[in-house]
C-alpha atoms as a PDB file:
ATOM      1  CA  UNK A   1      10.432  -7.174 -18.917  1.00  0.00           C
ATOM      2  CA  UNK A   2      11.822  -3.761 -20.678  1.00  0.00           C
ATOM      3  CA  UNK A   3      10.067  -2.068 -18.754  1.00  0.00           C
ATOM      4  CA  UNK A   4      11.346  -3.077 -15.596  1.00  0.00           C
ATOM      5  CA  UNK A   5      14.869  -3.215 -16.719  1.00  0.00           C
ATOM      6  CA  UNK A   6      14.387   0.752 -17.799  1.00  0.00           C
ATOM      7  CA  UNK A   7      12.318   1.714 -14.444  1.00  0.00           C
ATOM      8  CA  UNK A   8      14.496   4.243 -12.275  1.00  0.00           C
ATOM      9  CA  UNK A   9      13.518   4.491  -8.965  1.00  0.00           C
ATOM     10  CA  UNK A  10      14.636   7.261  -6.207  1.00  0.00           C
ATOM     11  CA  UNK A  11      15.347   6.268  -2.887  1.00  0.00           C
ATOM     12  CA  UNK A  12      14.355   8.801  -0.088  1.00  0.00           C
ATOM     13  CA  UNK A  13      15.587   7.078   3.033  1.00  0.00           C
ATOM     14  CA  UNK A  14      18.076   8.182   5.646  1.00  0.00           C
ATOM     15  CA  UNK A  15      18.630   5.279   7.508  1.00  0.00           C
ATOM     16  CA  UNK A  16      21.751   3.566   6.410  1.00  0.00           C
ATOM     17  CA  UNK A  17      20.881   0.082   6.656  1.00  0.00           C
ATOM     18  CA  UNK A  18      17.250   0.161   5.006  1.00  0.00           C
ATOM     19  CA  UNK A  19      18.757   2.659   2.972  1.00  0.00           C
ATOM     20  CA  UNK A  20      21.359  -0.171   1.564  1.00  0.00           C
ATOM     21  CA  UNK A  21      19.082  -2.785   2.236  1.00  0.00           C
ATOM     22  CA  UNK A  22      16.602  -1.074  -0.771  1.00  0.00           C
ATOM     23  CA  UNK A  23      19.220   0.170  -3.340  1.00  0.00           C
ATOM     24  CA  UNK A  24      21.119  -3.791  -2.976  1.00  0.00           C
ATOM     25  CA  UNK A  25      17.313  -4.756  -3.564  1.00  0.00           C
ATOM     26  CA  UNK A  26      16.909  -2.815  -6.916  1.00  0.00           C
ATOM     27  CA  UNK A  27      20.794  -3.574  -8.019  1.00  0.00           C
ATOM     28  CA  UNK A  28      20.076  -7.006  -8.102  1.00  0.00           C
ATOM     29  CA  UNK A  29      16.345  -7.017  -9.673  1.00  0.00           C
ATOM     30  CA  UNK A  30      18.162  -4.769 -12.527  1.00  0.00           C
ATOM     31  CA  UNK A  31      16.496  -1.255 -11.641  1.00  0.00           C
ATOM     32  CA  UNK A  32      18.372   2.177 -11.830  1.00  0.00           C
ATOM     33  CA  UNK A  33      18.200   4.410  -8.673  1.00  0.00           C
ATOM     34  CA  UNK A  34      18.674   7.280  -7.013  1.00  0.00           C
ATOM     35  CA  UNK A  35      19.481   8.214  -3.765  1.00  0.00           C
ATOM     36  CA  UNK A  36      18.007  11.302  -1.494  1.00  0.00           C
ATOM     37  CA  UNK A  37      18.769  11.189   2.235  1.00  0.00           C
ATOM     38  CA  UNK A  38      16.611  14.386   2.892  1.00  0.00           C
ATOM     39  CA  UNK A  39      12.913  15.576   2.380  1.00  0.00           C
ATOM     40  CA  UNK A  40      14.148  18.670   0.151  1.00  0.00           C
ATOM     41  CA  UNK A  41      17.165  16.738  -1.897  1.00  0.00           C
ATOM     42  CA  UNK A  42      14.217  14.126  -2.923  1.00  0.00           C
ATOM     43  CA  UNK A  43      12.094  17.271  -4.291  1.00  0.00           C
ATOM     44  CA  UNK A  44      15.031  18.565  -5.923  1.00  0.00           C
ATOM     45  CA  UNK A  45      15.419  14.662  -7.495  1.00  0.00           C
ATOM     46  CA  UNK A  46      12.220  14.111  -8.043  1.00  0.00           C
ATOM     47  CA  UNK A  47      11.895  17.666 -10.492  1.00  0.00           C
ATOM     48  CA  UNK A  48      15.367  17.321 -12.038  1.00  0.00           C
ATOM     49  CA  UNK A  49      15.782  13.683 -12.935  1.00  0.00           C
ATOM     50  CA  UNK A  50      11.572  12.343 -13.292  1.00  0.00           C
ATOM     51  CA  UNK A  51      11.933   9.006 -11.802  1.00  0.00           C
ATOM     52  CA  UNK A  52       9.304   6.364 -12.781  1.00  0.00           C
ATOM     53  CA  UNK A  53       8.886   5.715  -8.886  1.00  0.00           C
ATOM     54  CA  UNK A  54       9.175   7.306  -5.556  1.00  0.00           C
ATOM     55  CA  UNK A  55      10.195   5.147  -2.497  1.00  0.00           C
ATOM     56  CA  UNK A  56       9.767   7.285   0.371  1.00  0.00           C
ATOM     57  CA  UNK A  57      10.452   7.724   3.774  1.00  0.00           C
ATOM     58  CA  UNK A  58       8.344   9.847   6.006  1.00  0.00           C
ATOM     59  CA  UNK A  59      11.048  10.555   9.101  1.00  0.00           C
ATOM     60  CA  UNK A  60      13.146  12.646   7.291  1.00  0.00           C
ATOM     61  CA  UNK A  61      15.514  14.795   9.069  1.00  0.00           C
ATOM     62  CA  UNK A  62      14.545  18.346   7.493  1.00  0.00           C
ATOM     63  CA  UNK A  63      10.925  18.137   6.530  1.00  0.00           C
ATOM     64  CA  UNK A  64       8.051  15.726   7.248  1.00  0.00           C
ATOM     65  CA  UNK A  65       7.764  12.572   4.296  1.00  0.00           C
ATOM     66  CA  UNK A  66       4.340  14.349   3.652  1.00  0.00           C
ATOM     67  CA  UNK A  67       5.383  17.481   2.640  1.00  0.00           C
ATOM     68  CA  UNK A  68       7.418  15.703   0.297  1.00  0.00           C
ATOM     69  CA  UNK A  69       4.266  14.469  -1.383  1.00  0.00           C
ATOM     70  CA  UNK A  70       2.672  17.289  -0.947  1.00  0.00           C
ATOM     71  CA  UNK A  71       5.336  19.176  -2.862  1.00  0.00           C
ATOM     72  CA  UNK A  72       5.898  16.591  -5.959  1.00  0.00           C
ATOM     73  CA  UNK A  73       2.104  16.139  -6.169  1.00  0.00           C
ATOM     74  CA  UNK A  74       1.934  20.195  -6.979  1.00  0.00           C
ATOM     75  CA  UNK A  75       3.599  19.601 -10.328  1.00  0.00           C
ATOM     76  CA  UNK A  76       3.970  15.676 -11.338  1.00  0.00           C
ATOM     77  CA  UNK A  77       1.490  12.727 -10.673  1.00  0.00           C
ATOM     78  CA  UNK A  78       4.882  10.257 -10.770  1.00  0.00           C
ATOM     79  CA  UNK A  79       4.061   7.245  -8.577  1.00  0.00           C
ATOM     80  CA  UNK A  80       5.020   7.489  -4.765  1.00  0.00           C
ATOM     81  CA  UNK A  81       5.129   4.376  -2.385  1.00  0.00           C
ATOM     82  CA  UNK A  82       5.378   5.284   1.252  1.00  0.00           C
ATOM     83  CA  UNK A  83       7.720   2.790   2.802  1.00  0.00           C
ATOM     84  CA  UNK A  84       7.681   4.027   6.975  1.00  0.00           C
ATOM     85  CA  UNK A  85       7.457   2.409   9.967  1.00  0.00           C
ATOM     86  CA  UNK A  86       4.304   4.663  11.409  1.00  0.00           C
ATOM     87  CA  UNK A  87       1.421   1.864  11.221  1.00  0.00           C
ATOM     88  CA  UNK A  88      -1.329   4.073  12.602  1.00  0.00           C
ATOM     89  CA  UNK A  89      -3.895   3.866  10.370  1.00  0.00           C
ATOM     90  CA  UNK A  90      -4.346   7.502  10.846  1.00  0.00           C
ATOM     91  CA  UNK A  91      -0.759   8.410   9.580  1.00  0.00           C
ATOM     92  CA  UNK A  92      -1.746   5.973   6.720  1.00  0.00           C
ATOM     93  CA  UNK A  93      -5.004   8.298   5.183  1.00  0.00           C
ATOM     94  CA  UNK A  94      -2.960  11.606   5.876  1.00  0.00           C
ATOM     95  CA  UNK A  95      -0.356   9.785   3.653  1.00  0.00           C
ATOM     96  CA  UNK A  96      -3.173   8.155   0.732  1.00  0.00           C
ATOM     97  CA  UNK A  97      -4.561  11.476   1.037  1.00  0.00           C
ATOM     98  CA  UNK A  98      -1.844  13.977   0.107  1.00  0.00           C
ATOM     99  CA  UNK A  99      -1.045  11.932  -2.887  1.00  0.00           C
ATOM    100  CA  UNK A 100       0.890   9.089  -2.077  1.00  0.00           C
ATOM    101  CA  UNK A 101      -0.300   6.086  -4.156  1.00  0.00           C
ATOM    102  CA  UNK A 102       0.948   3.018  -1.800  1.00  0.00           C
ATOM    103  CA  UNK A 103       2.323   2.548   1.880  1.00  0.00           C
ATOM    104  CA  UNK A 104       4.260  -0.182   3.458  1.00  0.00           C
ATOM    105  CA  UNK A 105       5.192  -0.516   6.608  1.00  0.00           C
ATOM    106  CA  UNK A 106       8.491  -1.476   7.730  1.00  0.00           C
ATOM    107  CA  UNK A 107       9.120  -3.881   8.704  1.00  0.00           C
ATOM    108  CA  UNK A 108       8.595  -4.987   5.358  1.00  0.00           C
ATOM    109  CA  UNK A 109       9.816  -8.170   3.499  1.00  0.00           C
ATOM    110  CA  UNK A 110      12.112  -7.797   0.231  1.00  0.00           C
ATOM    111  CA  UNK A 111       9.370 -10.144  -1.792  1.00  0.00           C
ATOM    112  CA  UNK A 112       6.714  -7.417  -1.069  1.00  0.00           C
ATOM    113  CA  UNK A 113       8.874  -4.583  -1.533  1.00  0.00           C
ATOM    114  CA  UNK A 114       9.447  -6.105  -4.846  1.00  0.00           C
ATOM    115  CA  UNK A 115       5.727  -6.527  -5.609  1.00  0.00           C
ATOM    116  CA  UNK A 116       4.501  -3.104  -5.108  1.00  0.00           C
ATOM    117  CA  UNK A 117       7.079  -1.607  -7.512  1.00  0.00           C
ATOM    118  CA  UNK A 118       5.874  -4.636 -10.235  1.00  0.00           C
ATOM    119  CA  UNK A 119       1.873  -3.581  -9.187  1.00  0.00           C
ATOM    120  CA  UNK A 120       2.904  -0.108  -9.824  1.00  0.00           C
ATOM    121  CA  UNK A 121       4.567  -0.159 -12.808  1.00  0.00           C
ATOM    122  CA  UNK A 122       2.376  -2.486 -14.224  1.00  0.00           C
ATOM    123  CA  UNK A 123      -0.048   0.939 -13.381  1.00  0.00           C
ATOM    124  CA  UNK A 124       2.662   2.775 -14.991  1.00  0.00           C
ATOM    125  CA  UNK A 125       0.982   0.780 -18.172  1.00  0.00           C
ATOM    126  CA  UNK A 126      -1.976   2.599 -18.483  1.00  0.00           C
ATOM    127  CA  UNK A 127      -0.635   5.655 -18.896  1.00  0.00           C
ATOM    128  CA  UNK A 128       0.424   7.590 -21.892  1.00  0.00           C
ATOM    129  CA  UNK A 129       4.356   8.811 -21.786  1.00  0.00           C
ATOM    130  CA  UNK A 130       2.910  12.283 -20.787  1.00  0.00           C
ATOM    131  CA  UNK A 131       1.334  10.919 -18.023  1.00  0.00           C
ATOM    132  CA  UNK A 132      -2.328  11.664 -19.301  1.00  0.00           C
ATOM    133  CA  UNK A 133      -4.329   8.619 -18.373  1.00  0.00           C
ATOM    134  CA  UNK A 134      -5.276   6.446 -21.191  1.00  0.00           C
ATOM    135  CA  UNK A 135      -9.007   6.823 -21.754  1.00  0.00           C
ATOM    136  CA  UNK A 136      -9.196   2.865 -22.629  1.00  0.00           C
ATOM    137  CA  UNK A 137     -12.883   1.749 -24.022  1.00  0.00           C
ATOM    138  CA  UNK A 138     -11.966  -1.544 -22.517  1.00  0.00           C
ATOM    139  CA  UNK A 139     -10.515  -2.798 -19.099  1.00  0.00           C
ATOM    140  CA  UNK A 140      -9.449  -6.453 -18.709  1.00  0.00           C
ATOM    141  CA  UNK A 141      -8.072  -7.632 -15.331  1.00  0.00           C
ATOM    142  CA  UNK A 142      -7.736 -11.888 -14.962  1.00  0.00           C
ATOM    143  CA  UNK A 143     -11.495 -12.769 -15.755  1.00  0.00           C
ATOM    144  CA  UNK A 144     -12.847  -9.392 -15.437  1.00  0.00           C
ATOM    145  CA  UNK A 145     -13.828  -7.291 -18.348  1.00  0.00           C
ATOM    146  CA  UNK A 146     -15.413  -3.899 -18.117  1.00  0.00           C
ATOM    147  CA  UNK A 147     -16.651  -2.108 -21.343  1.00  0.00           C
ATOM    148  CA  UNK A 148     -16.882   1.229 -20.092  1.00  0.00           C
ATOM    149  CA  UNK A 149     -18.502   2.551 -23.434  1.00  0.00           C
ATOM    150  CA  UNK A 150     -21.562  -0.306 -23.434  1.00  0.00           C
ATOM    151  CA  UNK A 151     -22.001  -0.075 -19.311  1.00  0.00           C
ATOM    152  CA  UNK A 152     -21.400  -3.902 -19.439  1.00  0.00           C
ATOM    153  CA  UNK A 153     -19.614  -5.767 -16.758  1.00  0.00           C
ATOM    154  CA  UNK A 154     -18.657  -9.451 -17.607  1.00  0.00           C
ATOM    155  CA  UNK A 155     -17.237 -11.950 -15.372  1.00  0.00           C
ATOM    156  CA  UNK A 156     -15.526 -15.245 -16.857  1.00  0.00           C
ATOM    157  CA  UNK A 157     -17.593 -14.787 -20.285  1.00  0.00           C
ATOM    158  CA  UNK A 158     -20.971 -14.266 -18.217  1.00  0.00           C
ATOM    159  CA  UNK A 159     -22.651 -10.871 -17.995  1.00  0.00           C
ATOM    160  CA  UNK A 160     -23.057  -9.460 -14.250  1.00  0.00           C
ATOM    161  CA  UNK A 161     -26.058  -7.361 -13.285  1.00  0.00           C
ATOM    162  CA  UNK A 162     -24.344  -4.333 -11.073  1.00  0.00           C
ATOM    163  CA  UNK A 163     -26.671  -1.623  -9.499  1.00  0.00           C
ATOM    164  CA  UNK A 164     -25.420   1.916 -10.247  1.00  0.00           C
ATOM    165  CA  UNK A 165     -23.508   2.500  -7.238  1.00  0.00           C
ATOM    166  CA  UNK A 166     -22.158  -1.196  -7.812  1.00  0.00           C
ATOM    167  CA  UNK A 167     -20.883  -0.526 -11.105  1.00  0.00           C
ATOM    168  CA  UNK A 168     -19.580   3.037 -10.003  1.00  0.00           C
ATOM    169  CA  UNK A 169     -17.287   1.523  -7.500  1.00  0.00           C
ATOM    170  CA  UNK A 170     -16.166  -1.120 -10.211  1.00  0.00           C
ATOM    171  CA  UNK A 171     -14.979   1.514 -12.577  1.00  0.00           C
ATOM    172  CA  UNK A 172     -13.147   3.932  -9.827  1.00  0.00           C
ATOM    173  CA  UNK A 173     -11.485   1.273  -8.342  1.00  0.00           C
ATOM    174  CA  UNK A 174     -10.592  -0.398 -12.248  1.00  0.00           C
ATOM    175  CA  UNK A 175      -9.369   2.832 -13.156  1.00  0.00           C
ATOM    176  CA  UNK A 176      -6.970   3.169 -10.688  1.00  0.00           C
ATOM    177  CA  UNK A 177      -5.934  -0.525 -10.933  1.00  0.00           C
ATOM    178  CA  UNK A 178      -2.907  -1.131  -7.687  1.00  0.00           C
ATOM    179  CA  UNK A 179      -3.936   1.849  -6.381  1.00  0.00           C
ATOM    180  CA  UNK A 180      -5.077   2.089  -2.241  1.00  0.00           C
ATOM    181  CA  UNK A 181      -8.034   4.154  -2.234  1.00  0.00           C
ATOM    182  CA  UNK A 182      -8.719   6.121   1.092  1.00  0.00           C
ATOM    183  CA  UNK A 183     -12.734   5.903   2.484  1.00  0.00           C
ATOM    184  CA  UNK A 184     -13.309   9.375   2.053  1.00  0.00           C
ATOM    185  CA  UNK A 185     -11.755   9.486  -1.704  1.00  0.00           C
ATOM    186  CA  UNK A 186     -14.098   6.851  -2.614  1.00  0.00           C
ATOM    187  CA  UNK A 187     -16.731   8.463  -0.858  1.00  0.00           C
ATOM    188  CA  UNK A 188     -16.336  11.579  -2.417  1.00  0.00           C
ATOM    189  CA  UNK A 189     -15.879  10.200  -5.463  1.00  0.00           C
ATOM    190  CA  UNK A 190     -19.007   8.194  -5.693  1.00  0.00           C
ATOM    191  CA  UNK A 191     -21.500   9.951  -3.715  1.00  0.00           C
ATOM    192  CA  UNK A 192     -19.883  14.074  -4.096  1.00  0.00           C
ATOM    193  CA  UNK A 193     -18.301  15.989  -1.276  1.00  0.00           C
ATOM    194  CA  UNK A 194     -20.903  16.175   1.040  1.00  0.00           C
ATOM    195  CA  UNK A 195     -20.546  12.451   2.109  1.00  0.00           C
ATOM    196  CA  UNK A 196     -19.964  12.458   6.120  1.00  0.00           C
ATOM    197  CA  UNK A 197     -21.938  15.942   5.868  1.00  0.00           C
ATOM    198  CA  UNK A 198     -25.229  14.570   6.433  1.00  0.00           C
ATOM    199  CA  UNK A 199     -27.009  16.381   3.587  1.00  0.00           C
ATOM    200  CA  UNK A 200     -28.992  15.023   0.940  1.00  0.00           C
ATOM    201  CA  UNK A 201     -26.328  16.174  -1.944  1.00  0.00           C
ATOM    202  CA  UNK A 202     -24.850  12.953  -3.718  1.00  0.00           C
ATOM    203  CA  UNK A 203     -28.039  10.631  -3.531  1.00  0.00           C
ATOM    204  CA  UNK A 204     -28.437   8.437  -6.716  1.00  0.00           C
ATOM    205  CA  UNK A 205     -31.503   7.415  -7.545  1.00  0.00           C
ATOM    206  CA  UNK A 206     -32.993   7.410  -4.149  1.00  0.00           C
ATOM    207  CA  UNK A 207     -29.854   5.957  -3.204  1.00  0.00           C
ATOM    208  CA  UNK A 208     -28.906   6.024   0.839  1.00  0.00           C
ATOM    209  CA  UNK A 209     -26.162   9.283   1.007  1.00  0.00           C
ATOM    210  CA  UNK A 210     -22.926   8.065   1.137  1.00  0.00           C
ATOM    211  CA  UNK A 211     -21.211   7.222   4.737  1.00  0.00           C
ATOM    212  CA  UNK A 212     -18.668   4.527   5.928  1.00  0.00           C
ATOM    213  CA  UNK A 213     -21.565   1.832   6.679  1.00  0.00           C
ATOM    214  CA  UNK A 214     -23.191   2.264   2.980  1.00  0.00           C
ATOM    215  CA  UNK A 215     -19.513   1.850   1.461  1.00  0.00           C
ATOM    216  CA  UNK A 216     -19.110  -1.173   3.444  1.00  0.00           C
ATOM    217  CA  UNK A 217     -22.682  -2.729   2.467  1.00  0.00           C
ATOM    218  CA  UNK A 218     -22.245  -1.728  -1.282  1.00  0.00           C
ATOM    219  CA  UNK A 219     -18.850  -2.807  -1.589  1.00  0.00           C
ATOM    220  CA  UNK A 220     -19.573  -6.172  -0.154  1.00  0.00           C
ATOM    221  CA  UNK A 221     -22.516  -6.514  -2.568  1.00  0.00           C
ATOM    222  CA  UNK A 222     -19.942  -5.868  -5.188  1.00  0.00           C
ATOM    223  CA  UNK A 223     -17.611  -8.716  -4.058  1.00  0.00           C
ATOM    224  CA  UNK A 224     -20.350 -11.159  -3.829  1.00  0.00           C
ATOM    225  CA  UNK A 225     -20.943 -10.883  -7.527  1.00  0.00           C
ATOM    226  CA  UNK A 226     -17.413 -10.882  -8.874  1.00  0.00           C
ATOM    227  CA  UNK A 227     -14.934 -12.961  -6.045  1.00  0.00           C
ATOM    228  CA  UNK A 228     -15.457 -16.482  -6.458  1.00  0.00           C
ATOM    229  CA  UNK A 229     -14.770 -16.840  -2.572  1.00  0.00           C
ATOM    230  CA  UNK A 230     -14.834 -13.090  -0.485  1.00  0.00           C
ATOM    231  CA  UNK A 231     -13.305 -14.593   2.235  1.00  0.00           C
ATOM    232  CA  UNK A 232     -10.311 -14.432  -0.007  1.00  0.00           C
ATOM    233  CA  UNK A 233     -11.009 -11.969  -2.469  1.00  0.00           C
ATOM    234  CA  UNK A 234      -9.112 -11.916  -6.079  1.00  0.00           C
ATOM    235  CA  UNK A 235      -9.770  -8.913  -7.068  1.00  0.00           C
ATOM    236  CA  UNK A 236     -10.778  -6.345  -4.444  1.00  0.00           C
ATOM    237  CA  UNK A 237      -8.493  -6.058  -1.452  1.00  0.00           C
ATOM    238  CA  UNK A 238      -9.389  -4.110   2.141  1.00  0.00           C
ATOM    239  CA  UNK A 239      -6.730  -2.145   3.483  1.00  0.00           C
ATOM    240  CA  UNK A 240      -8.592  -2.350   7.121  1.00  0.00           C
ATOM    241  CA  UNK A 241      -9.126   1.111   8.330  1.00  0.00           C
ATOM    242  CA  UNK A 242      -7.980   2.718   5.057  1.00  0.00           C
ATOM    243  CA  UNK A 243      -9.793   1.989   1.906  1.00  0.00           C
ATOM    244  CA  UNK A 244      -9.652  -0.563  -1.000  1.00  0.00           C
ATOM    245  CA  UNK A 245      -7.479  -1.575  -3.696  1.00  0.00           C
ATOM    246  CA  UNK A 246      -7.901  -3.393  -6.631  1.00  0.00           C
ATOM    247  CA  UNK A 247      -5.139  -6.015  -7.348  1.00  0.00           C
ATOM    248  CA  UNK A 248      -3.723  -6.711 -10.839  1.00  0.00           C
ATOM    249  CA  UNK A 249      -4.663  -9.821 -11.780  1.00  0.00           C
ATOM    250  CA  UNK A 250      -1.974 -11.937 -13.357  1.00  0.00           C
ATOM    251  CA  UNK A 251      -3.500 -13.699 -16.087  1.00  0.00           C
ATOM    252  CA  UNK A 252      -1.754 -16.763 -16.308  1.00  0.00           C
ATOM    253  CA  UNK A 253      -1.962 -17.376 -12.713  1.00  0.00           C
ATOM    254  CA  UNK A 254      -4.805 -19.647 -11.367  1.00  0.00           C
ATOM    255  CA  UNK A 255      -7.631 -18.100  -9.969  1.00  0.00           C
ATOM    256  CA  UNK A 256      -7.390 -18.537  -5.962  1.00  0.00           C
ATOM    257  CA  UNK A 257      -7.098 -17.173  -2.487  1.00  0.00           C
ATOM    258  CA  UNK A 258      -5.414 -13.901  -2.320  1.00  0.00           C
ATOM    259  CA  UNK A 259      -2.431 -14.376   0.234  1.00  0.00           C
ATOM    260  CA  UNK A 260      -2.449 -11.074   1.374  1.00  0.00           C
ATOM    261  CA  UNK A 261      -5.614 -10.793   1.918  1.00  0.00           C
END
């Protein structure tokens, strides 16, 4: 697609081989590239040339990958996909949380590699050239329809009954479409700030406050009404430990089990 064939991409990686590994990778699927073998050269990239992506690295030899996002997230909202070998789930939130908007772990397989950058740019879609999001009246993802004007949430042609915290969790996660969402974002985002603080702030209409244990129980209320089989869900995927993320759909593909999943 044009789009693809016009994405540049900037490489923050120090280690030759993945280093060459990626940039043969995006030669050969047509992408344009850059190249930053440092934490502060990829700043200096990422303000001077405004790549469509960031692949980044988080051992960097001058500064930590996370004060890299930390830095480009003070002045651009361009997309930034973690690739690292830390696989704590602990280094993962830090990462979600300071900005970054995916994270794979090396090892990692070309195919996937591949399939983030298409989930992300497909993203890239919503957005307006000046990176405002697009307020859409409509979202439409494989069989899923959400009209976000009328409140109505339609499945296949059929109308599904959501409760409000139900259809709250719908449109956060729609709206950020490819995008991992930490636990504590989503919590923050759907029941206010004062989530893990044990106050009454954020209840909903006598709605329990929001912790961990409620996310999990409303968000697998959620599934139920919109996968055709959770055990291998479509259109919400768990990031165990981390958060959620709902996939793009591709819709002429068959609806079925979700092999990452």
């Amino acid at each position: 697609m044009p789009v693809v064939q016009k994405a540049t991409i900037l490489v923050v990686e120090d280690d030759p081989e993945v280093r060459n590994l990626i940039v043969t990778t995006l030669d050969a699927n047509g992408y344009r590239r850059l190249v930053a073998t440092t934490g502060r050269a990829a700043i200096a990239a990422a303000a001077t040339d405004s790549p469509d992506i960031v692949l980044l690295d988080l051992g960097l030899p001058d500064i930590d990958g996370v004060e890299v996002v930390h830095a480009i997230r003070s002045w651009s909202q361009m997309p930034i996909i973690v690739v690292s070998a830390r696989a704590e789930d602990q280094d993962k939130i830090r990462t979600l949380d300071a900005g970054a908007d995916d994270y794979l772990t090396k090892p990692f397989s070309v195919g996937e590699l591949l399939a983030r950058i298409r989930t992300t740019l497909r993203r890239l879609g919503y957005q307006r050239p000046d990176g405002a999001q697009e307020q859409s009246q409509v979202f439409v993802n494989g069989d899923l329809r959400i009209d976000y004007a009328a409140g109505v949430v339609t499945l296949g042609g059929e109308e599904l009954h959501l409760t409000p915290i139900e259809y709250k969790l719908l449109c956060l996660l729609s709206r950020n479409v490819g995008k991992v969402l930490t636990h504590q974002y989503i919590l923050d985002q759907i029941w206010g700030d004062a989530s893990y603080a044990g106050s009454d702030q954020g209840r909903e209409g006598g709605a329990p406050k929001g912790d961990l244990a409620s996310l999990r129980v409303y968000m697998g209320m959620l599934r139920k009404k919109i996968e055709k089989d959770t055990a291998h869900p479509r259109y919400i995927q768990t990031h165990v430990g981390v958060g959620y993320r709902m996939i793009s759909v591709d819709p002429n593909a068959a609806a079925g089990p979700d092999p990452r999943s």
